[in-house]
N, C-alpha and C. Protein backbone atom coordinates (compact mmCIF):
# COMPACT_ATOMS: atom_id res chain seq x y z
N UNK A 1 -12.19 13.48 1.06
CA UNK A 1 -10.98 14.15 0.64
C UNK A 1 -9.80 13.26 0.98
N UNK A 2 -8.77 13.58 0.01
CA UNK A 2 -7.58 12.01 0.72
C UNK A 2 -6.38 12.96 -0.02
N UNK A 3 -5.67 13.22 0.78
CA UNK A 3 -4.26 14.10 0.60
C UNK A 3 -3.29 12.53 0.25
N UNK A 4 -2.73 12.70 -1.19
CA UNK A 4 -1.97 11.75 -1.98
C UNK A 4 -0.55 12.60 -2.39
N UNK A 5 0.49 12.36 -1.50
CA UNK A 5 1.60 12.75 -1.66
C UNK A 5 2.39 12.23 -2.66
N UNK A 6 2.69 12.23 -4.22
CA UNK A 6 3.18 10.98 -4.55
C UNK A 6 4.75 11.88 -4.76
N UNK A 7 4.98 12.74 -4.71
CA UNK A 7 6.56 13.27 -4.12
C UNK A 7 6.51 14.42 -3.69
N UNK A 8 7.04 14.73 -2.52
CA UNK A 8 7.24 15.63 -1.58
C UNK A 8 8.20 16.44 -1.90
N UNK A 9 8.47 17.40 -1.99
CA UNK A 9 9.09 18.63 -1.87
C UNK A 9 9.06 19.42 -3.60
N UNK A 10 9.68 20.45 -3.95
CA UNK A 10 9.60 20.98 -4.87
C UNK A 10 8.60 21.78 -5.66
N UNK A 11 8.38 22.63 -6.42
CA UNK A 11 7.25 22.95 -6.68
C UNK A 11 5.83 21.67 -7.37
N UNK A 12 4.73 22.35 -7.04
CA UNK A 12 3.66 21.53 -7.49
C UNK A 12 3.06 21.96 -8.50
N UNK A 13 3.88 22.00 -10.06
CA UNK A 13 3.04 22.28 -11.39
C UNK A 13 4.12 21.47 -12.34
N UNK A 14 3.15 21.80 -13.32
CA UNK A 14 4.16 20.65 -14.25
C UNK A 14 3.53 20.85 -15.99
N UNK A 15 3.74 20.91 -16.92
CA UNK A 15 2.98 21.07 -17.88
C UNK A 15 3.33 20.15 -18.82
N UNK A 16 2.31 19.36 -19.40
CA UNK A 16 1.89 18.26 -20.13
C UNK A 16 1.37 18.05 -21.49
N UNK A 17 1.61 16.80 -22.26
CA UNK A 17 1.18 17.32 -23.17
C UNK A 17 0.06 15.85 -24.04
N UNK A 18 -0.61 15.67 -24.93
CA UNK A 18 -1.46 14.50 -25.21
C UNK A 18 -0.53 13.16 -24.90
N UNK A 19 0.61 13.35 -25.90
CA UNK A 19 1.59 11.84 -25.19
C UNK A 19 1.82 11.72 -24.34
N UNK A 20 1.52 12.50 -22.79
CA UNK A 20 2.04 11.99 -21.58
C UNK A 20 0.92 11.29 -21.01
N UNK A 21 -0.19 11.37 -21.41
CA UNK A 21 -1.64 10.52 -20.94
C UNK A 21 -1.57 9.38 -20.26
N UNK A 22 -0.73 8.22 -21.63
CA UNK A 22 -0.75 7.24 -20.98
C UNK A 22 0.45 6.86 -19.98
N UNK A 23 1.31 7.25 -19.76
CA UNK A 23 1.91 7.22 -19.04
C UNK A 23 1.59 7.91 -17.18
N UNK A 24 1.35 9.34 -17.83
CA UNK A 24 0.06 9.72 -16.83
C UNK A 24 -0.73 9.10 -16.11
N UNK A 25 -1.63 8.38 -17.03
CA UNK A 25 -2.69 7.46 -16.10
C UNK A 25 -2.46 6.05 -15.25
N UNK A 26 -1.03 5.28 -15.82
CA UNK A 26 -0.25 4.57 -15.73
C UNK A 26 0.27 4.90 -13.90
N UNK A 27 0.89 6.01 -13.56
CA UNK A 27 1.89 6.58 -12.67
C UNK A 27 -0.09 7.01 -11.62
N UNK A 28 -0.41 7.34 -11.91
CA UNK A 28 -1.98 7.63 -11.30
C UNK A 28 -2.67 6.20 -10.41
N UNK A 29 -2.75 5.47 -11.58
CA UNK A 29 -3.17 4.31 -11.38
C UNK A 29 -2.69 3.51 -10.21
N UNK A 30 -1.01 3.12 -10.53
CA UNK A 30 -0.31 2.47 -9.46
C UNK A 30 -0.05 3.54 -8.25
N UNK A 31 -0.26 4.64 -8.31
CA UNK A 31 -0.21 5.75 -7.26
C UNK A 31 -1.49 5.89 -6.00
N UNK A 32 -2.80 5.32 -6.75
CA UNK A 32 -3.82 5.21 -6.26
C UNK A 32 -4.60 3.46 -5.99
N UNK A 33 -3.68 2.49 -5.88
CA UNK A 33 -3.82 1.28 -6.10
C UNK A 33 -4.34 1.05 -4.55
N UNK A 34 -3.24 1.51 -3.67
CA UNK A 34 -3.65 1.18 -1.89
C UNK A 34 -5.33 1.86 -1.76
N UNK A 35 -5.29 2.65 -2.37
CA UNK A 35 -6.42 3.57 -1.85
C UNK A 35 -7.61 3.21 -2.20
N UNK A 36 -7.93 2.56 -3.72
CA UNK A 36 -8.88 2.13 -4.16
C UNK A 36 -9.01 0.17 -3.53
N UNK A 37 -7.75 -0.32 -3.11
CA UNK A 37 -8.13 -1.30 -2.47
C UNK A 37 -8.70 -1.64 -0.97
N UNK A 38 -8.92 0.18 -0.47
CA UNK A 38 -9.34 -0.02 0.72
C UNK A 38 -8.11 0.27 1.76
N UNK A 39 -7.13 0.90 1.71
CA UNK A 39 -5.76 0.96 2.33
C UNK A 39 -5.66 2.26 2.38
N UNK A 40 -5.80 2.72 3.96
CA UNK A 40 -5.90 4.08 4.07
C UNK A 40 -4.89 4.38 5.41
N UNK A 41 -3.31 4.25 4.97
CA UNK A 41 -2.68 4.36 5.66
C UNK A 41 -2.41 5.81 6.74
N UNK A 42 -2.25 5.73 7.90
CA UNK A 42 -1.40 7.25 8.47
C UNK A 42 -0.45 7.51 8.69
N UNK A 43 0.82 8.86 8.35
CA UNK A 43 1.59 8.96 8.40
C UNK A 43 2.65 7.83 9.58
N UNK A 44 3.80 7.46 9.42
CA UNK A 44 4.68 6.76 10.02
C UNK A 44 5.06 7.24 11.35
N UNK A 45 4.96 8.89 11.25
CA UNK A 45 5.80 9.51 11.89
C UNK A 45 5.31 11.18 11.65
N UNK A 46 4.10 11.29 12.70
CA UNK A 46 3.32 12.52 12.13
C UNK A 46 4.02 13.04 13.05
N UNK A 47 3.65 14.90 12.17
CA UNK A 47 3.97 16.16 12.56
C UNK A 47 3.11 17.24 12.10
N UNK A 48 3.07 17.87 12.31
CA UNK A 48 2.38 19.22 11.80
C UNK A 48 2.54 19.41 10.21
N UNK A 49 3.47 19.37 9.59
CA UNK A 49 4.29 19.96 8.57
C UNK A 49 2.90 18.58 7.50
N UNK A 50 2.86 17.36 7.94
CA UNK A 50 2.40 16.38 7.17
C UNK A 50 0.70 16.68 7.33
N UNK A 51 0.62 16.75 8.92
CA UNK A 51 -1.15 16.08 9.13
C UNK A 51 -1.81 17.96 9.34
N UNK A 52 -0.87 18.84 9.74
CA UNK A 52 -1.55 19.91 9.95
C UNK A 52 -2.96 20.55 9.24
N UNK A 53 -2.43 20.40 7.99
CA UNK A 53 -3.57 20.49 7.57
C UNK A 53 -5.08 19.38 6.83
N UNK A 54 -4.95 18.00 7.51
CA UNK A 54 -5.75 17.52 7.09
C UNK A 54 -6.82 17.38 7.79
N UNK A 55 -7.68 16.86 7.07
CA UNK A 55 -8.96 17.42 7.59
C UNK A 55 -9.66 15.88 8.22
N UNK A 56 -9.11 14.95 8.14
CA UNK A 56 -9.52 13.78 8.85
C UNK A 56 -8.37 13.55 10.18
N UNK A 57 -7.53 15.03 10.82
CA UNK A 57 -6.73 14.79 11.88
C UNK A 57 -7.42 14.27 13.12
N UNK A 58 -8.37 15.83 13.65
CA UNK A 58 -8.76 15.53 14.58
C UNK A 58 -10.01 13.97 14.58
N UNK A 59 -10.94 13.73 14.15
CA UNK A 59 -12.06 12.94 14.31
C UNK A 59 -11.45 11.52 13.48
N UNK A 60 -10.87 11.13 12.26
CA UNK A 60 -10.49 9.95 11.56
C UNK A 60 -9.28 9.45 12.10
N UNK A 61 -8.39 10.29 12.64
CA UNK A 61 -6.96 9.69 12.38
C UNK A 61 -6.24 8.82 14.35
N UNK A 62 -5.73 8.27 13.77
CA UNK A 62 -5.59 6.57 14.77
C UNK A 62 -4.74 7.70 16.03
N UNK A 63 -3.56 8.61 15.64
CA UNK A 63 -2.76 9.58 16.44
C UNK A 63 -3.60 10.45 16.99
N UNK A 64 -3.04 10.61 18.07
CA UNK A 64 -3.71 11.64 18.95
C UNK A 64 -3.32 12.96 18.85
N UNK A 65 -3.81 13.88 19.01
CA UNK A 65 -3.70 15.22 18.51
C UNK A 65 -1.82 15.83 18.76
N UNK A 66 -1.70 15.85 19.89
CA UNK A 66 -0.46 16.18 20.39
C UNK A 66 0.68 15.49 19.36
N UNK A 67 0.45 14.48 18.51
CA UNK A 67 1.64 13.92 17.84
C UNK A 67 1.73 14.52 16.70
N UNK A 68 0.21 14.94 16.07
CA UNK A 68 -0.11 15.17 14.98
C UNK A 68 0.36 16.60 14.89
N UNK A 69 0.05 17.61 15.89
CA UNK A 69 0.65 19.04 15.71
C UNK A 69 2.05 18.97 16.27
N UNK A 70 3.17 18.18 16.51
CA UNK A 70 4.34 18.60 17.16
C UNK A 70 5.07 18.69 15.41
N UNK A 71 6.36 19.75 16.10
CA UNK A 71 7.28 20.44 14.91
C UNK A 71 7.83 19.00 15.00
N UNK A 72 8.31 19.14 13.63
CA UNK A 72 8.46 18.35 12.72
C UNK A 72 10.21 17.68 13.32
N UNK A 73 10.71 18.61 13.94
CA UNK A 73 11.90 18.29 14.53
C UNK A 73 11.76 17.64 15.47
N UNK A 74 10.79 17.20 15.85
CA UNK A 74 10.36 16.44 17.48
C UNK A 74 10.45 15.01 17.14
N UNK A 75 10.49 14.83 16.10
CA UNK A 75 10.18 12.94 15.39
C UNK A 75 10.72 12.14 16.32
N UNK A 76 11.10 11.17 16.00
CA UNK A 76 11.74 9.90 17.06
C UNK A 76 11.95 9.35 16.06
């Protein structure tokens, strides 16, 4: 599973139509370029709000738990 943020905030729907395809796959493509080259970055600057719910927090991820659940106002 790999949580791909490619913009943050706002609602998450959108409706499409055959001409947006290639452009679509285009914005996909370069969106998924790190990932398919093996580049599986972790947040900069985790918080709850980002890693809370992922599912490679506790056992995959390089941060230690305590960084990963602090409110989001705690950053540095």
């Amino acid at each position: 599973m790999v949580h791909l943020y490619l913009e943050h905030g706002g609602t998450a729907s959108a409706a499409y139509a055959q001409e947006d395809v290639t452009a679509l796959e285009e914005l996909l493509a370069a969106q998924a370029a790190p990932l398919l080259d093996g580049a599986f970055p972790v947040a900069a600057e985790p918080h709850v709000g980002i890693c809370g719910a992922c599912p490679g927090r506790r056992g995959l991820c390089s941060w230690p738990e305590e960084l990963t659940l602090r409110p989001a106002f705690e950053q540095a």
